[in-house]
Structures are given as structure tokens and as C-alpha cells.
Protein backbone atom coordinates (compact mmCIF):
# COMPACT_ATOMS: atom_id res chain seq x y z
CA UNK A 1 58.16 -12.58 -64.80
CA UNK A 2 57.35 -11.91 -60.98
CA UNK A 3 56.65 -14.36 -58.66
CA UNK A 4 53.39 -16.19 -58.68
CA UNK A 5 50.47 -13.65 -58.92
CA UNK A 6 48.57 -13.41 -55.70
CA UNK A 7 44.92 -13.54 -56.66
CA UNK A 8 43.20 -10.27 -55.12
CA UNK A 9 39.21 -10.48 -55.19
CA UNK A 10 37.42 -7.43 -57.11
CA UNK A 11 36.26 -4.92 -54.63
CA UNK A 12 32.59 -5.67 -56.13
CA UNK A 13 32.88 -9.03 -54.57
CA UNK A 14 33.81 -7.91 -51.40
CA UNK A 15 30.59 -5.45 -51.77
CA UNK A 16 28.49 -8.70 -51.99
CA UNK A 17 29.68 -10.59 -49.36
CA UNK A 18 29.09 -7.61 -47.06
CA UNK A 19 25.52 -7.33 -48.10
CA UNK A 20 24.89 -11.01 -47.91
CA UNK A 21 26.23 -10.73 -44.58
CA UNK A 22 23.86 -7.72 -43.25
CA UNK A 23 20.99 -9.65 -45.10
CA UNK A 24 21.30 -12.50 -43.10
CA UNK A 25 21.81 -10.56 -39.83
CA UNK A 26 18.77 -8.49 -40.66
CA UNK A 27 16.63 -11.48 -41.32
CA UNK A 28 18.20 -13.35 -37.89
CA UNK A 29 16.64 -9.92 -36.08
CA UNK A 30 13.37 -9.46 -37.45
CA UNK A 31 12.45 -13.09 -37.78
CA UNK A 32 13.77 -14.30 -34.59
CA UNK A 33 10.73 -15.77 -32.38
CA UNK A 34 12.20 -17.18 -28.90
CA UNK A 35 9.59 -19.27 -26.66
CA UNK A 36 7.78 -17.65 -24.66
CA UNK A 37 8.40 -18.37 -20.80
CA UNK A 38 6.41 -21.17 -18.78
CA UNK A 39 3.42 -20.62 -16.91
CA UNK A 40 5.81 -20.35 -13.56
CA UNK A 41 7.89 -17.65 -15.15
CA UNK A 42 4.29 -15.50 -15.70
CA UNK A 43 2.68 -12.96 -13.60
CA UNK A 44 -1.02 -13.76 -13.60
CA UNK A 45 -3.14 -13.98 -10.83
CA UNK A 46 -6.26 -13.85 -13.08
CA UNK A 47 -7.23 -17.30 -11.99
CA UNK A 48 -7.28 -16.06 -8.31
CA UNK A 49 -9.21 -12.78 -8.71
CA UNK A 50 -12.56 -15.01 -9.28
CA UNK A 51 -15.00 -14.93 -5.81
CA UNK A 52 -17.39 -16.54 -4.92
CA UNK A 53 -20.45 -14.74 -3.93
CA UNK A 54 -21.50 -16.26 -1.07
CA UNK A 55 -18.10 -15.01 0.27
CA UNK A 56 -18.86 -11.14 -0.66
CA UNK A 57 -20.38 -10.25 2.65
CA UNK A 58 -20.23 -6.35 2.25
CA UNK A 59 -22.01 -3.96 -0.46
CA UNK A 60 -20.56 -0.39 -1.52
CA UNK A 61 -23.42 2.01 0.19
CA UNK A 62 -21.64 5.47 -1.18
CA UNK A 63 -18.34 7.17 -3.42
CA UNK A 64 -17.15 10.00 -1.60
CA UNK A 65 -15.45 12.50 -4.15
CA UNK A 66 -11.73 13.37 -3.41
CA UNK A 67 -10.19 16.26 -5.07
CA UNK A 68 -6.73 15.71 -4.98
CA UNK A 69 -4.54 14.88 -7.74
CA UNK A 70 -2.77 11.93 -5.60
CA UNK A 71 -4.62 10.81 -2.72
CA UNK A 72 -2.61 8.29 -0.29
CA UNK A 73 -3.69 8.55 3.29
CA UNK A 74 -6.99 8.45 5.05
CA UNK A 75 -8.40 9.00 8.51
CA UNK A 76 -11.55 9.36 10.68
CA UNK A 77 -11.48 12.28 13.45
CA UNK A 78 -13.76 11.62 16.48
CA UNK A 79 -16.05 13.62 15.18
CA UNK A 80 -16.81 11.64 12.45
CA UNK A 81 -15.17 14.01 9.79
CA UNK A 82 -12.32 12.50 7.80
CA UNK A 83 -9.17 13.46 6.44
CA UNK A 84 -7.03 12.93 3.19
CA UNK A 85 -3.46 13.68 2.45
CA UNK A 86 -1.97 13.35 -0.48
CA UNK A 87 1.05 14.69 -2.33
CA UNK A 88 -0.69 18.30 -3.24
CA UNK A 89 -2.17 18.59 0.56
CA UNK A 90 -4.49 17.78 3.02
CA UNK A 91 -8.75 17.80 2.68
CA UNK A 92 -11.11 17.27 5.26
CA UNK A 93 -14.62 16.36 4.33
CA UNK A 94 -17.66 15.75 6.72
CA UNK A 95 -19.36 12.16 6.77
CA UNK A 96 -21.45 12.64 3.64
CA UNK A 97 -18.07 13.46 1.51
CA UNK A 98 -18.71 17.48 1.54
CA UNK A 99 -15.64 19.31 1.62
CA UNK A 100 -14.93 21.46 4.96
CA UNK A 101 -11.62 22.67 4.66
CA UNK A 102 -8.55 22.33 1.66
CA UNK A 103 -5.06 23.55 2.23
CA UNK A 104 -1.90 22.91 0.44
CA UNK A 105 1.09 21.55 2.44
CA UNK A 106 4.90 22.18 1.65
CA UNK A 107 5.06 18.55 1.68
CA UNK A 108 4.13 15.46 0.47
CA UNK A 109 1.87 12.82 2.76
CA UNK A 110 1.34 9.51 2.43
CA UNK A 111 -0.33 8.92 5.52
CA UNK A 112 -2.65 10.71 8.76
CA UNK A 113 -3.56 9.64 11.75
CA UNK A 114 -6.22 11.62 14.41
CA UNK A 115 -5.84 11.42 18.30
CA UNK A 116 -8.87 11.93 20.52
CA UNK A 117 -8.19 15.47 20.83
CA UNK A 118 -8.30 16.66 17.02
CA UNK A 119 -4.32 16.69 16.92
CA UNK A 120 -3.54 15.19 13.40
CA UNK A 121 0.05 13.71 12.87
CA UNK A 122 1.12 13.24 9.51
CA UNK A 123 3.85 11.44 7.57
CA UNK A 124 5.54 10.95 4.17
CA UNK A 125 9.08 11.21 2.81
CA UNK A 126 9.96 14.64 5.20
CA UNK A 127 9.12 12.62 8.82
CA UNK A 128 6.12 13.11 11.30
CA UNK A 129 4.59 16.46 10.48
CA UNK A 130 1.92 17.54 13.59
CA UNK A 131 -1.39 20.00 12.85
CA UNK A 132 -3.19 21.02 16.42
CA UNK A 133 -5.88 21.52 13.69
CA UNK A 134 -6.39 21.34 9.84
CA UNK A 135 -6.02 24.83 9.43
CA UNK A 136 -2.92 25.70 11.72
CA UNK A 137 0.69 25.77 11.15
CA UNK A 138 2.67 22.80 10.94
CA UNK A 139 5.45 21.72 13.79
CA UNK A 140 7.75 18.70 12.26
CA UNK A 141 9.36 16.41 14.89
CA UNK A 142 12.76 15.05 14.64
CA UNK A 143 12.75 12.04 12.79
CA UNK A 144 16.76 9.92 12.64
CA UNK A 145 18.24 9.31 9.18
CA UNK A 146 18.54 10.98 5.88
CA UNK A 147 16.94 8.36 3.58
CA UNK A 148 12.89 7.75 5.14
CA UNK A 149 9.97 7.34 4.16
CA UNK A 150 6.82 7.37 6.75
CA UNK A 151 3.97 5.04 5.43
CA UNK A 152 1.82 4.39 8.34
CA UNK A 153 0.87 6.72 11.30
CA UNK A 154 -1.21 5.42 14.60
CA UNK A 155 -1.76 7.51 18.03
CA UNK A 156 -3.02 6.53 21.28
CA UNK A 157 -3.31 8.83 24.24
CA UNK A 158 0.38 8.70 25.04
CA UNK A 159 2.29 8.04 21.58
CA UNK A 160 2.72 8.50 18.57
CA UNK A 161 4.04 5.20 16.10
CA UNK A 162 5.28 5.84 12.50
CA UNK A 163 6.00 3.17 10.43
CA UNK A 164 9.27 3.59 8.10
CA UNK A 165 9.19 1.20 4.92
CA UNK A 166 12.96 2.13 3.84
CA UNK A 167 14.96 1.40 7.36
CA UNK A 168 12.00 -1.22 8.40
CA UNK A 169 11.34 0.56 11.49
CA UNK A 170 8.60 1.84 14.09
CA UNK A 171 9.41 4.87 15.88
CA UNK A 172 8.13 5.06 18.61
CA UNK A 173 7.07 8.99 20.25
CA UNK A 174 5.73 10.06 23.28
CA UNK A 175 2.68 13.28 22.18
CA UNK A 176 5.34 15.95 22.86
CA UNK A 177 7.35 14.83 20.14
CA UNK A 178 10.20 13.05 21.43
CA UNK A 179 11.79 9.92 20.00
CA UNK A 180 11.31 6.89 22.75
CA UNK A 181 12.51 3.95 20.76
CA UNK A 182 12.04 2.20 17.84
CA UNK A 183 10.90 -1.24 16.78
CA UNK A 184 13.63 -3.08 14.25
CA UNK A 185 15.87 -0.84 12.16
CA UNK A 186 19.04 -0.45 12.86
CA UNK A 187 18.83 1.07 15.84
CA UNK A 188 17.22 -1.81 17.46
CA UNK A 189 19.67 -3.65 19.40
CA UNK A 190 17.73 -6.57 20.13
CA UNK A 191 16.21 -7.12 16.39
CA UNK A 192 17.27 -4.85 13.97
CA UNK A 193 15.52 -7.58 11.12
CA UNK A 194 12.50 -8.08 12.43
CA UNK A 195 10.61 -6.47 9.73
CA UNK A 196 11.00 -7.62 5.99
CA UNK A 197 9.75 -4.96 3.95
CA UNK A 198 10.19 -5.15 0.49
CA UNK A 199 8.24 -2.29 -1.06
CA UNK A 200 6.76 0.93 0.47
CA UNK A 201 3.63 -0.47 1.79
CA UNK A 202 4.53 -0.89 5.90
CA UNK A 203 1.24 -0.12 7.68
CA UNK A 204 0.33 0.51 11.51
CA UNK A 205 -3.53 0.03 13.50
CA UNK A 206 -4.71 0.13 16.95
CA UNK A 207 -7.47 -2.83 17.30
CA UNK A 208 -10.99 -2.10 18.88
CA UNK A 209 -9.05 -2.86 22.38
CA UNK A 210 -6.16 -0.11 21.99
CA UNK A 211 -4.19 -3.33 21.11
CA UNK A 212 -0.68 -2.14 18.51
CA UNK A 213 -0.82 -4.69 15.54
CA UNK A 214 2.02 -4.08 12.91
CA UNK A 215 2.32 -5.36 9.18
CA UNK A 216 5.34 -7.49 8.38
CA UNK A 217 4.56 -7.66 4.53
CA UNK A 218 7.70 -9.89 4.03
CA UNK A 219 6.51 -12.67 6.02
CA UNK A 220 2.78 -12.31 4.53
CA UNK A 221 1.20 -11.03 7.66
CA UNK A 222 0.65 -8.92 11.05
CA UNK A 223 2.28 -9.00 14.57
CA UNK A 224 0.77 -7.69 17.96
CA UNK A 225 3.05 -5.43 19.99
CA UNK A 226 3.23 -4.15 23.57
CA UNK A 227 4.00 -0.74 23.64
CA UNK A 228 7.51 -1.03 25.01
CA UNK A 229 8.17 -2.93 21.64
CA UNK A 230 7.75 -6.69 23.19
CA UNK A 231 6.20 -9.09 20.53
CA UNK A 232 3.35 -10.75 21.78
CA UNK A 233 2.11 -12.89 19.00
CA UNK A 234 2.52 -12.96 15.27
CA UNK A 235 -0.04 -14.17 12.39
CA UNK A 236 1.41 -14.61 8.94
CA UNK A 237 -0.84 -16.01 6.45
CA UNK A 238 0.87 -17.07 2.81
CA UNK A 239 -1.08 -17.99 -0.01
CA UNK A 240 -3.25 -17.13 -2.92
CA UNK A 241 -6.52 -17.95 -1.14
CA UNK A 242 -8.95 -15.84 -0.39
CA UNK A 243 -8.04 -16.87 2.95
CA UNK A 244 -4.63 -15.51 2.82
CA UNK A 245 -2.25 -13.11 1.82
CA UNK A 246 -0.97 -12.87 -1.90
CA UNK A 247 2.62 -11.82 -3.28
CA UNK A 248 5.67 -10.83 -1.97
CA UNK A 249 4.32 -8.43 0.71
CA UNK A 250 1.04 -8.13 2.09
CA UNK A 251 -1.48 -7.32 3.50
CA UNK A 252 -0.61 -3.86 2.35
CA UNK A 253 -3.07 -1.73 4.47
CA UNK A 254 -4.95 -2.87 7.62
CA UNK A 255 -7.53 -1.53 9.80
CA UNK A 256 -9.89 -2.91 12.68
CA UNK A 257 -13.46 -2.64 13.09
CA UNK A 258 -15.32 -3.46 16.41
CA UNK A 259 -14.26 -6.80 18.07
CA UNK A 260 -11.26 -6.92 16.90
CA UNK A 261 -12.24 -7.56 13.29
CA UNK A 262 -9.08 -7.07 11.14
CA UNK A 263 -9.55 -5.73 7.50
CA UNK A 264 -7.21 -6.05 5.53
CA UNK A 265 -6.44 -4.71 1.75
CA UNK A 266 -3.87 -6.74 -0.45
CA UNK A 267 -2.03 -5.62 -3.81
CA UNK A 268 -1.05 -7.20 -6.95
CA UNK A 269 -4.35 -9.24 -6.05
CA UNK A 270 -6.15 -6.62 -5.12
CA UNK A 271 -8.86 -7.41 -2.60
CA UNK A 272 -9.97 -6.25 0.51
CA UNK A 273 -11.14 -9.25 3.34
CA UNK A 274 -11.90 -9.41 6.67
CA UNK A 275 -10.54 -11.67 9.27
CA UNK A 276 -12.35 -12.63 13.15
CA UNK A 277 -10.62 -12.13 16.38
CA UNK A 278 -9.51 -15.49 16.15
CA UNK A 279 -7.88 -14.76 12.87
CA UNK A 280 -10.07 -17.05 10.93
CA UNK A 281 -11.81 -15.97 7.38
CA UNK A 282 -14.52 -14.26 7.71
CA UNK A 283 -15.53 -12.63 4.34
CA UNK A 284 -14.38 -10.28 1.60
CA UNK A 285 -15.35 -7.13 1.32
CA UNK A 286 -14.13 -5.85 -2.17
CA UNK A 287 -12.55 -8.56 -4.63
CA UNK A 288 -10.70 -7.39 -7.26
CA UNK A 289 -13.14 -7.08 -9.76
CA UNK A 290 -15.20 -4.30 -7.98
CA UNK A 291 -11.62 -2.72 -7.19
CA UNK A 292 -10.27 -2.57 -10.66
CA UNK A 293 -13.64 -1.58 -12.39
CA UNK A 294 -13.58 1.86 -13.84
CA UNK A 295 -9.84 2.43 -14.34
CA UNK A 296 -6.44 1.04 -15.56
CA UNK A 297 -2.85 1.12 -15.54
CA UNK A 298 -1.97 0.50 -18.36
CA UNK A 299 1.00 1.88 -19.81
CA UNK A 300 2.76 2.78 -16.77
CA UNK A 301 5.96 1.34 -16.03
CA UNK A 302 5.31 1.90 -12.00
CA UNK A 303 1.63 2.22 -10.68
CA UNK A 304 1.07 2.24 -6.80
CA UNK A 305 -1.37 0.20 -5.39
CA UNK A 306 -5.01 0.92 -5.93
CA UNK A 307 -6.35 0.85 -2.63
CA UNK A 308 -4.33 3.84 -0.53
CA UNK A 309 -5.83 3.35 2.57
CA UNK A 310 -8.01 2.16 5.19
CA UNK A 311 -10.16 3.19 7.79
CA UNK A 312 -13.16 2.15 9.75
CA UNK A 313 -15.47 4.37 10.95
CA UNK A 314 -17.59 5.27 14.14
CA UNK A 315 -20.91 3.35 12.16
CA UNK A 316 -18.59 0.05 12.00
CA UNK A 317 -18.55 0.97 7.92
CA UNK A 318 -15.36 0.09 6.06
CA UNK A 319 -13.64 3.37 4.77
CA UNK A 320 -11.40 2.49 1.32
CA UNK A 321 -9.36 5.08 -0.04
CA UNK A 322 -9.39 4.35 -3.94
CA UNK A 323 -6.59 6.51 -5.87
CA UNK A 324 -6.88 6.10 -9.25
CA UNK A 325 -10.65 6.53 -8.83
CA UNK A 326 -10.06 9.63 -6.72
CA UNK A 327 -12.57 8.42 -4.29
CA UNK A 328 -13.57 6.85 -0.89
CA UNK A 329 -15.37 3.66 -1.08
CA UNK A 330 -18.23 3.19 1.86
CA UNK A 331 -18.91 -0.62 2.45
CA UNK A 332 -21.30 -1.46 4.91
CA UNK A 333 -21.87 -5.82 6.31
CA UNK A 334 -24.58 -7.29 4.44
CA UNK A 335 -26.28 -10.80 4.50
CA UNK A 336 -24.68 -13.26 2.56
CA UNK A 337 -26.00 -13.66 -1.16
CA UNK A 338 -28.17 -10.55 -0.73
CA UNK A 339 -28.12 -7.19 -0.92
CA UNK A 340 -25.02 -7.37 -2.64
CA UNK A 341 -24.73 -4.44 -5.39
């Protein structure tokens, strides 16, 4: 007789012990219910978006229609006509929103800016692009770097300032077209880091006074600039007040009405507010109800901000460039509590 036996399980009870085995792993899956994360680990700003309505001080007065599949930059000519870029082209329309000219662009634009002259100057992912007029041929300027992205473009009667959210940079141009300096970046030897931007929203205005005020979304406000890039003073506002500036970079747009009135449009909490001279509160002008009502995002695992743009113009009337809605918002100052549509 051999040795003892050694016991060998039938392969039917091996069978078992692998089902039980899936079983259990199957019912660990599909019944597994892990906590859900605190109220600091959750993005809502739902208990912010409430306003008061004695703080509305501005009514929508008109929609102007926009006929471009992805409108992102807006701007008011001297003449009162105003232009739209967007990634299909460029449309200008005359005050009451009728269409004057359409073209299509080889490029993409995410922002415009009109001198005194009629000379447009536009920017996006390709550098500064110029137009002597809507209808003429493009002349592109030479912009440093591979990897850019213009987001903001401003012109006085001697340059030309784009705004570059991925290198955190103003460059600086004289009207010919030539590079004079820039403002942080890399190529800034004296502060190559003094601009935090975190996403592509990096915007540029000239103030009723011909004053250069730059965003510095990072730090949750705006800076005022000589021209030869010397800070002058700096306002950053963080908070989720009305009062101030929401998120992890705002404002996201700015523009400037008469007296140095800064307007300001926010994301994430999307609002639009003005601010006095002195940089105190002074009112909203679209809370984020009457920005969000109409359309949604739902769905969309990246959605750019609402509110493309700002402008103000030569009637003092706030100019907001809704995408999704495919529209320009008019608002004009109203009295408090009244009049408020």
C-alpha cells in the first residue's frame, strides 16, 4: 500500500469556491456606498448667487442677435458700431444689433480691440492679427513663443497691449507692429511672476482717463500700469461677496465706463458688478440668475465662461457678450428698486 493518500478536492468544489468568491466581489461592487464628501470638499456657490434687489442697479434695455457659432470677443468702434470675433470669424453690427458686414477669418479670435482710427487688432491662439478695416486683408505681427494664447487686446494712440494667459504676459507694441516690451513672462527681467493666471481668462482696459488697468485673476483682482510697465497701484479683492471677487481667478473680464467706473464680470459665480473710482461697491449689474436664465451646461465636461466679454459704450450702457445665448446683453443704470426688469 502507498504512502498515505493525499486528499485532492473534487474539481466541482473548486468550481464553488470560485463562484462564491466572484459572488461576493460582485456584491462588494454594486452595493458599495462610500460617504459622500463634506460640505468643504463641494463646489456650490448656490448660497452666494442670491441678490438682493436693492443692489441690482441696472435693467437689460435690449438682446442684440449674434450669428456666430462661438462668439468670444467684443468691441465698440468710435462710431458706435461694434464688433464680434469668434472662432468662425468676425461680424460687425450697427448700434441697434443689424448686421453690416460678416467675413470668415483663417483663424480663430478670442478677442478685438478698435483704435480711434477704425484699425481693429485682433487676437487668439495665432498672435495679434491687424484689419485697417473689417473688410481688408489681414497683416499678423510677430508675436515670441510657440505655445500662446492672446485673451485680451487694448490700443491707445501709440500701442498696442495683448494679454497672454499661457506665458502670463503683456506685450507691449508700438501701432507699427513692433514688439517694445512685455509685462511679466519670462522675458521680464525684473518680474517674470507678476501675473498668476490660472485659466485662460487674462483681460486688458483703458479707464475713462487713458489709464492701463490689468487683471491678475490669481490674486483676485486688477493692477494699474504706466505704460513703460511700472506698477502704480494694485486692488485685489477676495471673497464670495458681492463685494468681491469669487474663485480661483477673477474678475474674468473688465471694462470702464465714464469716471472711472470699473465693471467687472466674474465666473464660476457668474455676475457682473460695478465698482467707483475709489474702488468701493457700487452695484451689480447682472447676478447670476439673469446670466444663467435661458441656457445650461449641462453635460459638458469643459464649458467656458458665460459672459465672453465686455464693453461699454459711447451712451455709458454696459455691453455683455453672452455665448451660450449667442447674444449681446444692453444694460443701462437704473434707480434702485425700480425699473428693474
Amino acid at each position: 500500500m502507498n504512502e498515505t493518500e493525499k486528499k485532492v478536492l473534487p474539481g466541482w468544489v473548486w468550481a464553488m469556491l470560485a463562484l462564491a468568491v466572484v459572488s461576493a466581489v460582485l456584491f462588494l461592487f454594486f452595493t458599495d456606498r462610500r460617504p459622500e464628501p463634506g460640505p468643504a470638499l463641494r463646489y456650490d456657490v448656490s448660497e452666494y448667487e442670491a441678490v438682493e434687489e436693492e443692489a441690482i442697479r441696472y435693467a437689460e434695455r435690449q438682446r442684440l442677435r449674434v450669428e456666430l457659432e462661438e462668439p468670444y470677443g467684443l468691441a465698440v468702434a468710435g462710431d458706435g458700431r461694434l464688433l464680434v470675433v469668434g472662432d468662425t470669424g468676425l461680424l460687425m453690427l450697427d448700434a441697434a444689433g443689424r448686421e453690416l458686414v460678416r467675413r470668415e477669418l483663417p483663424f480663430p479670435s478670442y478677442c478685438v480691440a478698435v483704435a480711434a482710427d477704425g484699425v481693429s487688432y485682433l487676437g487668439g491662439p495665432d498672435g495679434v492679427a491687424v484689419l485697417a478695416t473689417p473688410e481688408s486683408e489681414s497683416v499678423y505681427w510677430d508675436t515670441p513663443g510657440e505655445n500662446i494664447l492672446l485673451t485680451s487686446v487694448a490700443v491707445n494712440e501709440q500701442h498696442v497691449y495683448a494679454a497672454d494667459a499661457v506665458n502670463a504676459r503683456v506685450l507691449q507694441y508700438d501701432r507699427s507692429g513692433r514688439l517694445l516690451r512685455e509685462f511679466g513672462g519670462p522675458n521680464d527681467p525684473e518680474n517674470p511672476r507678476r501675473f498668476i493666471v490660472p485659466s485662460p481668462y487674462f483681460d486688458i482696459a483703458f479707464d475713462s482717463m487713458g489709464s492701463l488697468w490689468i487683471t491678475n485673476p490669481g490674486k483676485l483682482g486688477v493692477e494699474n500700469y504706466r505704460e513703460n510697465g511700472e506698477l502704480l497701484s494694485t486692488w485685489h479683492k477676495p471673497g464670495m461677496g458681492v463685494d468681491a471677487f469669487a474663485g480661483c481667478c477673477n474678475p474674468a473680464q473688465i471694462a470702464f465706463k465714464r469716471g472711472t467706473t470699473l465693471v467687472s464680470a466674474e465666473k464660476g459665480l457668474n455676475r457682473v458688478k460695478t465698482f467707483a473710482a475709489d474702488r468701493s461697491f457700487a452695484g451689480v449689474v447682472a447676478a447670476p440668475e439673469a446670466i444663467q436664465a435661458g441656457w445650461s451646461d449641462a453635460g459638458k465636461v469643459y464649458a467656458r465662461a458665460p459672459i465672453r466679454d465686455l464693453a461699454v459704450d459711447a451712451d455709458d450702457r454696459i455691453l455683455v457678450l453672452h455665448g451660450p445665448l449667442h447674444c449681446i446683453l444692453v444694460y443701462e443704470e437704473c434707480v434702485p428698486g425700480k425699473d428693474v426688469e
